[in-house]
C-alpha atoms as a PDB file:
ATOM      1  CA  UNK A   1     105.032 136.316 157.171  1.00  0.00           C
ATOM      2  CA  UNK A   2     102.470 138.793 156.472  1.00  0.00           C
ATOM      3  CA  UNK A   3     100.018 139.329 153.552  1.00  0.00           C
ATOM      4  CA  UNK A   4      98.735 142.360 151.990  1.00  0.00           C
ATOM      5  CA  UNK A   5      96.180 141.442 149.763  1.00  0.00           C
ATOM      6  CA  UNK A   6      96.857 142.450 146.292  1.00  0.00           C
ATOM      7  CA  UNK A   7      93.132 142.170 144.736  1.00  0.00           C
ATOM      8  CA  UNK A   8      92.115 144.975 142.716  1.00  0.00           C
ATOM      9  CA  UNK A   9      89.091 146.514 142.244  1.00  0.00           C
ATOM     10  CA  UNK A  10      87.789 147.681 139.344  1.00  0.00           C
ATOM     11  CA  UNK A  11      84.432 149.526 138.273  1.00  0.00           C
ATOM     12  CA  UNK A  12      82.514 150.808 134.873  1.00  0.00           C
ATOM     13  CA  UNK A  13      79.443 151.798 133.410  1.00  0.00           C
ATOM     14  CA  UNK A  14      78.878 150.160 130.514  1.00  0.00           C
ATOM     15  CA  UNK A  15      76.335 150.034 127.288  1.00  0.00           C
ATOM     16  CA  UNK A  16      75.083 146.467 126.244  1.00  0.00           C
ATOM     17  CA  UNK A  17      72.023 145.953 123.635  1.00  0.00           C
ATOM     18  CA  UNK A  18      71.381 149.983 124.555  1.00  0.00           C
ATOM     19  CA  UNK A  19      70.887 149.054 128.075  1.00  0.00           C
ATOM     20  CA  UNK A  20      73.519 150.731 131.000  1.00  0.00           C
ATOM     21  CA  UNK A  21      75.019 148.016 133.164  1.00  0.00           C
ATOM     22  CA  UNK A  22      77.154 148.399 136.369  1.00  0.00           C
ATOM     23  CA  UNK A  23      80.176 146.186 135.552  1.00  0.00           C
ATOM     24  CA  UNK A  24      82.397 145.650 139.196  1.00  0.00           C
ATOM     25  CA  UNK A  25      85.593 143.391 138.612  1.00  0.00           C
ATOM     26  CA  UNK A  26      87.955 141.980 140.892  1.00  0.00           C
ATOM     27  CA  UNK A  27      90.966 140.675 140.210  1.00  0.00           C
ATOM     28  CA  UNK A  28      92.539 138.127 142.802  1.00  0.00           C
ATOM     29  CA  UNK A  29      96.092 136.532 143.518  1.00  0.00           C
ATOM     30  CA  UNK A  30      96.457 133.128 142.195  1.00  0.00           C
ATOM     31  CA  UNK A  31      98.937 132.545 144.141  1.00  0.00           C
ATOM     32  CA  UNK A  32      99.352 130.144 146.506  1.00  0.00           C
ATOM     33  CA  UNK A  33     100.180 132.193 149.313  1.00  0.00           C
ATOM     34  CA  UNK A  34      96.447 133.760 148.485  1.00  0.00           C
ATOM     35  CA  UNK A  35      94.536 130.549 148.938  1.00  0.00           C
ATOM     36  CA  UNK A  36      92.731 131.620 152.202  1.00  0.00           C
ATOM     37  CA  UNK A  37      91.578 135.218 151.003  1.00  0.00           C
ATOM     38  CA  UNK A  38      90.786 134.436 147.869  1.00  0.00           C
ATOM     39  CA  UNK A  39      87.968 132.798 148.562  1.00  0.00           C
ATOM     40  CA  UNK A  40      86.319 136.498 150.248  1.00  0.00           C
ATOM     41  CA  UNK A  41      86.040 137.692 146.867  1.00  0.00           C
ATOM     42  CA  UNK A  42      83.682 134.654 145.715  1.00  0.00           C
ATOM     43  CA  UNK A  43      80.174 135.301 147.172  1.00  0.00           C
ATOM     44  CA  UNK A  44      77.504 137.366 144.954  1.00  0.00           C
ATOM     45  CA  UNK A  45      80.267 136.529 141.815  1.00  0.00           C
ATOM     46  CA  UNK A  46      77.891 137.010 138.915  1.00  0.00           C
ATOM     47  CA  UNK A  47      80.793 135.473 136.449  1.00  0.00           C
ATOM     48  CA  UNK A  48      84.385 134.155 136.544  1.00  0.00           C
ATOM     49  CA  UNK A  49      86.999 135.082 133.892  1.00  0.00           C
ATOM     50  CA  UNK A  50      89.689 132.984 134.041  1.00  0.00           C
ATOM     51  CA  UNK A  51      92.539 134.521 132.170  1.00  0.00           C
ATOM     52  CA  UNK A  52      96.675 133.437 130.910  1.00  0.00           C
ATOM     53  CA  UNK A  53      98.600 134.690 128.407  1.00  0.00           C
ATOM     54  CA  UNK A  54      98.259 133.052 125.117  1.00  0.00           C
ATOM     55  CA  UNK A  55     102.290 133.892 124.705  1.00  0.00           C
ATOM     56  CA  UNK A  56     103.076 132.263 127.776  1.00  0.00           C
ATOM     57  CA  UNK A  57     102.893 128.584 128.359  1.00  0.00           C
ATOM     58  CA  UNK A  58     103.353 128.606 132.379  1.00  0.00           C
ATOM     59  CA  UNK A  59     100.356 130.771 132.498  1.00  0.00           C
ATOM     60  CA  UNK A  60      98.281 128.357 130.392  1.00  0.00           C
ATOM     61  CA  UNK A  61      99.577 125.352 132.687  1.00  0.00           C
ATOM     62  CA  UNK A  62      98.238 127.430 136.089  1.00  0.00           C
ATOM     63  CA  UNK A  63      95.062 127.466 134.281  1.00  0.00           C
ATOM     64  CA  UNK A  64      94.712 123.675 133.425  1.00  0.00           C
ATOM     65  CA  UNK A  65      96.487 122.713 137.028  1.00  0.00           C
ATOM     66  CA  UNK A  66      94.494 125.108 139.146  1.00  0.00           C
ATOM     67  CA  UNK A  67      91.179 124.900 137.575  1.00  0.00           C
ATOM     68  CA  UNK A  68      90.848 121.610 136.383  1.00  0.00           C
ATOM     69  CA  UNK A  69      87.613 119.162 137.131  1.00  0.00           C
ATOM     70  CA  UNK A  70      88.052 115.864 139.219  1.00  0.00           C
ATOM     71  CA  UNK A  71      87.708 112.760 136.267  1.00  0.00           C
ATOM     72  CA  UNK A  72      87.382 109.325 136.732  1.00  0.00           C
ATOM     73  CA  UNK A  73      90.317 106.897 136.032  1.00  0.00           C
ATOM     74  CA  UNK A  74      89.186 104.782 133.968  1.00  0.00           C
ATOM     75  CA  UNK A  75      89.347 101.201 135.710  1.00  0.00           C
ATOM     76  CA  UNK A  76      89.606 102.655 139.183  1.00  0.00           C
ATOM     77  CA  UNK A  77      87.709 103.214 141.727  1.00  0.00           C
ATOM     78  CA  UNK A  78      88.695 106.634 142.041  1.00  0.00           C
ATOM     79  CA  UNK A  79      88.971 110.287 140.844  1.00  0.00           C
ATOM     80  CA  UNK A  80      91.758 112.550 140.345  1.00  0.00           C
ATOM     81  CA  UNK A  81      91.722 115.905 141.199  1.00  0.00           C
ATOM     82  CA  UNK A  82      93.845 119.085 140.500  1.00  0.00           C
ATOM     83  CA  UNK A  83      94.468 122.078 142.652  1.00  0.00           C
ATOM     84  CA  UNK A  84      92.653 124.751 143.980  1.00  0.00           C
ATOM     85  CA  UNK A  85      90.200 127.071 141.391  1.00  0.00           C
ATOM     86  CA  UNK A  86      88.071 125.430 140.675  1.00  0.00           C
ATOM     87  CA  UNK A  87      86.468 123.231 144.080  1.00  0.00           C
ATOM     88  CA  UNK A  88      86.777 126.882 144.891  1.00  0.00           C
ATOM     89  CA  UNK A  89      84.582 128.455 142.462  1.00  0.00           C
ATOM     90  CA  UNK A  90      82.305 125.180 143.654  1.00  0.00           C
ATOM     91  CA  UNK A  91      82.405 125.236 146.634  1.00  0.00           C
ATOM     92  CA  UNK A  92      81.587 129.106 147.539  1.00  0.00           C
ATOM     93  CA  UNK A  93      79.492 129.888 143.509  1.00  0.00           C
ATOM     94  CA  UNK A  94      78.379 126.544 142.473  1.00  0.00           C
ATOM     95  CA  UNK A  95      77.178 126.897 139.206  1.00  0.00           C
ATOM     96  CA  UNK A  96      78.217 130.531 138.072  1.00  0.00           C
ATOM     97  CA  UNK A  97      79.608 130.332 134.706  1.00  0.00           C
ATOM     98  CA  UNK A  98      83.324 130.375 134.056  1.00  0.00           C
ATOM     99  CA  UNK A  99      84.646 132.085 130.582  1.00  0.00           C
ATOM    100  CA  UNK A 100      88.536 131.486 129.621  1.00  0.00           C
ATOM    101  CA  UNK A 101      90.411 133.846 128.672  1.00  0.00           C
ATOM    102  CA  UNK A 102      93.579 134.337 126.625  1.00  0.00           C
ATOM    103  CA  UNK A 103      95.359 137.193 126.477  1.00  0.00           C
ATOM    104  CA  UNK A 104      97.891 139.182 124.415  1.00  0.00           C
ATOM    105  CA  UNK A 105      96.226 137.783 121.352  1.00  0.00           C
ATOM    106  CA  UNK A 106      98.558 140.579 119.362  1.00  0.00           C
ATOM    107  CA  UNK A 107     101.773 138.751 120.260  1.00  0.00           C
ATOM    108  CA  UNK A 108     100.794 134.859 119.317  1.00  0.00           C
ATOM    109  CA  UNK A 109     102.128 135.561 115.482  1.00  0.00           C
ATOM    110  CA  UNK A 110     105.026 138.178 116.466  1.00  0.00           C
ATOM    111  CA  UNK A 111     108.340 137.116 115.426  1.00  0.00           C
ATOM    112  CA  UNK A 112     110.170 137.993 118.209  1.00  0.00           C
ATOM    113  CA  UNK A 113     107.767 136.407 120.473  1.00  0.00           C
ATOM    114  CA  UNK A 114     108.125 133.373 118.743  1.00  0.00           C
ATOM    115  CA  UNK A 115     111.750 133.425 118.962  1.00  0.00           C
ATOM    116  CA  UNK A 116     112.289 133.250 122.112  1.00  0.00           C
ATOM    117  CA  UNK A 117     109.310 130.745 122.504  1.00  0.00           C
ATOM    118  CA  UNK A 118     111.037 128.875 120.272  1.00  0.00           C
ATOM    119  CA  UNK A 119     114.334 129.131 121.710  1.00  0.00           C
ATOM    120  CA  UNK A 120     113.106 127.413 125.085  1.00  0.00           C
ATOM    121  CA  UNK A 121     111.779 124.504 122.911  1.00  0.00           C
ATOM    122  CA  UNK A 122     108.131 126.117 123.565  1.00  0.00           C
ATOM    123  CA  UNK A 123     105.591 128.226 121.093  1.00  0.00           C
ATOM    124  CA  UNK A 124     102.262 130.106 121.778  1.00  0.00           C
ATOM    125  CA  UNK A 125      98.879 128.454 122.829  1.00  0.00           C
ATOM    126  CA  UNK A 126      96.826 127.316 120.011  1.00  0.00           C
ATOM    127  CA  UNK A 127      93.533 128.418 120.106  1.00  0.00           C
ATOM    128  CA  UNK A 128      92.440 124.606 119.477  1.00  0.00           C
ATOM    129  CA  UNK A 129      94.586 123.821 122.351  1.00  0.00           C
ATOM    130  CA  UNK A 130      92.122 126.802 124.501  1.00  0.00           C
ATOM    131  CA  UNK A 131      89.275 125.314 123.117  1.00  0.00           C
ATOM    132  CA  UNK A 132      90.019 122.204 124.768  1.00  0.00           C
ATOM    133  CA  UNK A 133      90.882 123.256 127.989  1.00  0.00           C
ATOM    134  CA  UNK A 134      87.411 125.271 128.242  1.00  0.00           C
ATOM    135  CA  UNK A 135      86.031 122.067 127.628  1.00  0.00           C
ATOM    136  CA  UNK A 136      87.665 120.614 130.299  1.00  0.00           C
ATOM    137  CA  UNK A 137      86.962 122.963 133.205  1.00  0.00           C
ATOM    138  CA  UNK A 138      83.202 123.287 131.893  1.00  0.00           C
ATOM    139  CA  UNK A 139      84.294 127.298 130.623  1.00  0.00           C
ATOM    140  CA  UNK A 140      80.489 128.623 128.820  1.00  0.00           C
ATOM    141  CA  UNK A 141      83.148 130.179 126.618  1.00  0.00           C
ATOM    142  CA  UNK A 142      86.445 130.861 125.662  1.00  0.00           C
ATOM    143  CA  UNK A 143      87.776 134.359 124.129  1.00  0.00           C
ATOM    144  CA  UNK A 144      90.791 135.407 122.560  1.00  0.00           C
ATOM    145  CA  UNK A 145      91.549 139.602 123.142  1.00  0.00           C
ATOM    146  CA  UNK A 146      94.051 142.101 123.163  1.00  0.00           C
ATOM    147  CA  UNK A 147      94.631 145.170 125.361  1.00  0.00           C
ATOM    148  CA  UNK A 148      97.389 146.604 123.458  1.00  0.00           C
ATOM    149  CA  UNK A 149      95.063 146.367 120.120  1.00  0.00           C
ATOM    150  CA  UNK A 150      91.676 146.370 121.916  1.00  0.00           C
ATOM    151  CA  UNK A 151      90.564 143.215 119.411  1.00  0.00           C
ATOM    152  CA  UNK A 152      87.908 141.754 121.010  1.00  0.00           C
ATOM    153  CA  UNK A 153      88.494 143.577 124.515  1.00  0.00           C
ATOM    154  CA  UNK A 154      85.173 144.304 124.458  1.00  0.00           C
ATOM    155  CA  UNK A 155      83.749 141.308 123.565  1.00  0.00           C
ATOM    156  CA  UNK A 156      84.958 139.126 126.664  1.00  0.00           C
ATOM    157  CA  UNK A 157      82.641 141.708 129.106  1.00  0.00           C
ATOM    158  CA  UNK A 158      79.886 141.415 126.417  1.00  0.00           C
ATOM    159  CA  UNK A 159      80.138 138.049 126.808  1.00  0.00           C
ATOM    160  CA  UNK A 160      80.415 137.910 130.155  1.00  0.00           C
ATOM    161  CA  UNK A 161      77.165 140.040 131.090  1.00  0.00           C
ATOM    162  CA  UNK A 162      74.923 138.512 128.584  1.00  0.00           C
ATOM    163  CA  UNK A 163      75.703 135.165 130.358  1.00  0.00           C
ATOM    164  CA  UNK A 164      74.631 136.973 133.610  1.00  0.00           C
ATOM    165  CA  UNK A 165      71.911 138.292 131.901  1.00  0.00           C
ATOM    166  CA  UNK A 166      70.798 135.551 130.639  1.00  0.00           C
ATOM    167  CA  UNK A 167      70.564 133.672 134.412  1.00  0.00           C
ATOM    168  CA  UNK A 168      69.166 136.394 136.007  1.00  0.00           C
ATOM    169  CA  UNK A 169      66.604 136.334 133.323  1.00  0.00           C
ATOM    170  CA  UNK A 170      66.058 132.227 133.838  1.00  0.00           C
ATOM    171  CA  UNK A 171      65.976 132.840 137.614  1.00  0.00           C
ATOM    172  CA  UNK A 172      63.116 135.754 137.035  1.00  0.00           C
ATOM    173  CA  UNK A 173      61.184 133.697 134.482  1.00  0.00           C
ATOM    174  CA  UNK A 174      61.512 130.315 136.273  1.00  0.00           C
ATOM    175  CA  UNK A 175      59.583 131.986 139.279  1.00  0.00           C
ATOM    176  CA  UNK A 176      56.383 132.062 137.394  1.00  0.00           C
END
């Protein structure tokens, strides 16, 4: 079998706090079949936005079974660990910060969303139940947006440069 690699590239200028900031994104294949490129993208990653549709339930679950931290068992003498995102993101970034993401905010209350959420004996992600899973994986932040409506669309790469900001101003500072 061969692989194309389906990562897309993505650049702006941008304006935060009056200042003009270079803003590259890259957006990788989760899947599987990825696992050994996706790593290429990791090195000089300034941020990680780990995104799933708040409307869709398998999405959420690839977040919480591909990014989730090794715990303890309580009792045991042993951890247990989840796939692949996350030892990752350690492995080749250690320490860059990680902001979830939900998506399609705009659909979460639409009826006909909920419908046929409802009919498969599923509904949309809570944002208590996001809030918890950014806990989890050790996310700085989590952030609710919509394309369709642009609500807070501009907030998650707000977000996400003031956090590199604010460690490339640590990392300038802490040299003195």
């Amino acid at each position: 079998m061969v692989l194309l690699a389906s990562f897309d590239n993505y650049s702006a200028s941008v304006m935060v706090d009056n200042k003009p900031i270079s803003l590259g994104l890259w957006d990788t294949a989760g899947q599987e079949d990825y696992d050994r490129l996706r790593p290429l993208s990791y090195p000089q990653t300034d941020v990680f936005l780990i995104c799933f549709s708040i409307v869709s339930p398998s999405s959420f679950d690839n977040v919480k079974a591909k990014v989730r931290i090794p715990y303890p068992i309580p009792m045991a003498n042993s951890l247990t660990f989840t796939a692949q995102w996350y030892p990752e993101i350690e492995h080749h970034a250690p320490g860059v910060p990680i902001i979830l993401v939900g998506t399609k905010l705009d659909l979460r209350d639409d009826p006909e969303v909920r419908e046929q959420l409802r009919q498969r004996k599923m509904s949309p992600i809570s944002y208590e139940q996001a809030v918890q899973v950014a806990k989890e994986i050790r996310a700085v932040k989590y952030i609710e947006c919509s394309a369709l409506t642009q609500r807070n669309l501009k907030s998650v790469f707000d977000e996400a440069i003031k956090y590199v900001q604010s460690a490339h101003d640590e990392m300038f500072w802490g040299l003195y």
